[in-house]
C-alpha atoms as a PDB file:
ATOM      1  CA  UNK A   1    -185.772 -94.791 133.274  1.00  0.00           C
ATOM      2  CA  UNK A   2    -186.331 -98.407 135.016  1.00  0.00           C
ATOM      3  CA  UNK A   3    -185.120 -98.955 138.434  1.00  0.00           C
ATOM      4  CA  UNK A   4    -186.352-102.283 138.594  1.00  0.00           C
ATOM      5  CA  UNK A   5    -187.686-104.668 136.430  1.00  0.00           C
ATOM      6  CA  UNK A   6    -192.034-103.407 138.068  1.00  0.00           C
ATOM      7  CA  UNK A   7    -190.831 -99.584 138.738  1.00  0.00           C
ATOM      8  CA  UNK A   8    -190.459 -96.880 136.229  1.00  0.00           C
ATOM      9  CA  UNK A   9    -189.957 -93.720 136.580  1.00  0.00           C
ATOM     10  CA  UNK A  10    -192.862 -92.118 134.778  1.00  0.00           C
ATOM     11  CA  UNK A  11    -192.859 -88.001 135.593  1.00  0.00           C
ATOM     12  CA  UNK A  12    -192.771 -85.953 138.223  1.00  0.00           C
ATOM     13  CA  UNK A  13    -196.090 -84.729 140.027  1.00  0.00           C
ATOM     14  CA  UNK A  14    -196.531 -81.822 142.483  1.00  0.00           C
ATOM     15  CA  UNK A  15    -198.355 -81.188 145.770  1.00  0.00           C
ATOM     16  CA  UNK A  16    -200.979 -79.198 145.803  1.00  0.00           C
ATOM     17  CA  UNK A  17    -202.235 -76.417 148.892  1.00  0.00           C
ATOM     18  CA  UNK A  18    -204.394 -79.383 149.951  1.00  0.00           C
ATOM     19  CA  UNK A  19    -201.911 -81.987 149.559  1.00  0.00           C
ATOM     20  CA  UNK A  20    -203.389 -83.247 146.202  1.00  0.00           C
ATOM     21  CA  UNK A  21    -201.329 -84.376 143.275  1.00  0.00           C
ATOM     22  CA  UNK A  22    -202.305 -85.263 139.185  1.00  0.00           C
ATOM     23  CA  UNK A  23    -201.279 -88.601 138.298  1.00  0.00           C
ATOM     24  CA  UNK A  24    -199.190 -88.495 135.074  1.00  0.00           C
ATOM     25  CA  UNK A  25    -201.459 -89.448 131.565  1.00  0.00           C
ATOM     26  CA  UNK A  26    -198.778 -92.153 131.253  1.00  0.00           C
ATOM     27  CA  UNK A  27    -199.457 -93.627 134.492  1.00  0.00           C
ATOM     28  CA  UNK A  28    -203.305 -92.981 134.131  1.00  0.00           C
ATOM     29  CA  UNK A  29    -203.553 -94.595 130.586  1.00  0.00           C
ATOM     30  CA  UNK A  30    -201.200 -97.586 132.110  1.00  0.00           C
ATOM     31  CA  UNK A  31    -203.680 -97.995 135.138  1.00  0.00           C
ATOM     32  CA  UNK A  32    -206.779 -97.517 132.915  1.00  0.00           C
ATOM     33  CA  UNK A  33    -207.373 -94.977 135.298  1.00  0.00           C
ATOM     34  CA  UNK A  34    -210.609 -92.904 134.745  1.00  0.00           C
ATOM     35  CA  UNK A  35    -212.457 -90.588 135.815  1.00  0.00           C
ATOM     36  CA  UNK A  36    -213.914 -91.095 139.187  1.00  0.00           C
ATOM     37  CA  UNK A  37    -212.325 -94.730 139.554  1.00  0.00           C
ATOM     38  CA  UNK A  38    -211.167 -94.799 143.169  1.00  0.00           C
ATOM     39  CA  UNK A  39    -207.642 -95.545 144.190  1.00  0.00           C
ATOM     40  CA  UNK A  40    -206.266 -97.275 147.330  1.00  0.00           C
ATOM     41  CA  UNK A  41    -202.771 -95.809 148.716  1.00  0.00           C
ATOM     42  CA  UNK A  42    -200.234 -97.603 150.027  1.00  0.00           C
ATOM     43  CA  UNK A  43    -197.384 -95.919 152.300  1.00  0.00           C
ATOM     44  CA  UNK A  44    -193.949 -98.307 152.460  1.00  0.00           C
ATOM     45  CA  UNK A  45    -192.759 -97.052 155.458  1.00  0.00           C
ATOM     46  CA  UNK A  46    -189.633 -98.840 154.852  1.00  0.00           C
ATOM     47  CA  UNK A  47    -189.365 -97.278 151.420  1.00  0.00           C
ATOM     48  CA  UNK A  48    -190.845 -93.408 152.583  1.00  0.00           C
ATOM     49  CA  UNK A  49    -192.641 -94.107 149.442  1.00  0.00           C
ATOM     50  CA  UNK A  50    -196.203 -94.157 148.119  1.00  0.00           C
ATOM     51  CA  UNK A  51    -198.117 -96.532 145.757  1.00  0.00           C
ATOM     52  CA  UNK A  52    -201.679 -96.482 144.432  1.00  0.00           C
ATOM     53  CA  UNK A  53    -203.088 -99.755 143.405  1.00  0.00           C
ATOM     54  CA  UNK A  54    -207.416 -99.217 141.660  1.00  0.00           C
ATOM     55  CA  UNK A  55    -210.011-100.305 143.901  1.00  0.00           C
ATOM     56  CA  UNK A  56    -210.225-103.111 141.433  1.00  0.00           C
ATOM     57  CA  UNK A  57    -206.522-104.369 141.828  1.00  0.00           C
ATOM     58  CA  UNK A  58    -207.799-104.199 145.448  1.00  0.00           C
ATOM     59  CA  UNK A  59    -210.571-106.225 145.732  1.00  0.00           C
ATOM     60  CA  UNK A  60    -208.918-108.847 143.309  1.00  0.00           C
ATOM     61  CA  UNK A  61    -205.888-108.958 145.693  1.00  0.00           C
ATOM     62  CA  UNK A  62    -208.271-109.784 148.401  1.00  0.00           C
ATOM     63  CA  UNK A  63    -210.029-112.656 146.491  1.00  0.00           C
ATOM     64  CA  UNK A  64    -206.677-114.163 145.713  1.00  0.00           C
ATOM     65  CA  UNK A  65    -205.875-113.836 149.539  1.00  0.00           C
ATOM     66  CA  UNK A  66    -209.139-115.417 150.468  1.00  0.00           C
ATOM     67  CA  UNK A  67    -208.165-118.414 148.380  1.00  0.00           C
ATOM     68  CA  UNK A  68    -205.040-118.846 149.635  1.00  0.00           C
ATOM     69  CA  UNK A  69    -205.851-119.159 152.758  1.00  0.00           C
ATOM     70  CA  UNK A  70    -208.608-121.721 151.834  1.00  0.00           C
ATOM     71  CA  UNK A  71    -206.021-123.797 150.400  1.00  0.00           C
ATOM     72  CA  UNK A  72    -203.823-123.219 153.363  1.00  0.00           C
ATOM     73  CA  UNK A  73    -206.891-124.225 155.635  1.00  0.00           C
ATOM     74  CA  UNK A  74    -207.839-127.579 153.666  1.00  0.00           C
ATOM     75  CA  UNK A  75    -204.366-128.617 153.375  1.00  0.00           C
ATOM     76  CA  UNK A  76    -203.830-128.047 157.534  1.00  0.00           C
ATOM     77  CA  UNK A  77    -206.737-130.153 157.906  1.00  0.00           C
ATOM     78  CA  UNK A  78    -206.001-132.598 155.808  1.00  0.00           C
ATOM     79  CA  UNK A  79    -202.541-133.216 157.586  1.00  0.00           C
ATOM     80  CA  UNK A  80    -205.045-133.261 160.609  1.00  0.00           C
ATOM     81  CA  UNK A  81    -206.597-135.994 159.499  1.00  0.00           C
ATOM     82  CA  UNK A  82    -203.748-137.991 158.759  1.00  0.00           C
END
């Protein structure tokens, strides 16, 4: 089942004594989750939902932002300069 064109409904987990949960195989095997790989959560407060993205999807989300902003940076100077 698709809700949206990025979210799919995938399987249904359930929370553990110490609030873990098992990510589905499907999910895992999407993710190329594996053993040990750590996983940043996100909470979308105005969703009351939760996401995990890999470290890796992390850190690359980071270098992306990084560059943005040195584009933003060298095009606000350049105007600057103008």
């Amino acid at each position: 089942m698709s809700f949206h064109k990025q979210i799919h409904l995938v399987g249904t987990v359930t929370v553990g004594p110490k609030g873990q949960v098992v990510i589905p195989s499907d999910v895992r095997d999407r993710m190329d989750i594996q053993p040990g790989d750590k996983l940043v959560a996100l909470y979308l407060d105005e969703k009351k939902s939760v996401a995990f993205i890999t470290e890796r999807q992390a850190q690359e989300f980071v270098i992306k932002m990084g560059e943005r902003f040195t584009e933003f940076k060298e095009t606000f100077e350049k105007r600057g300069e103008a």
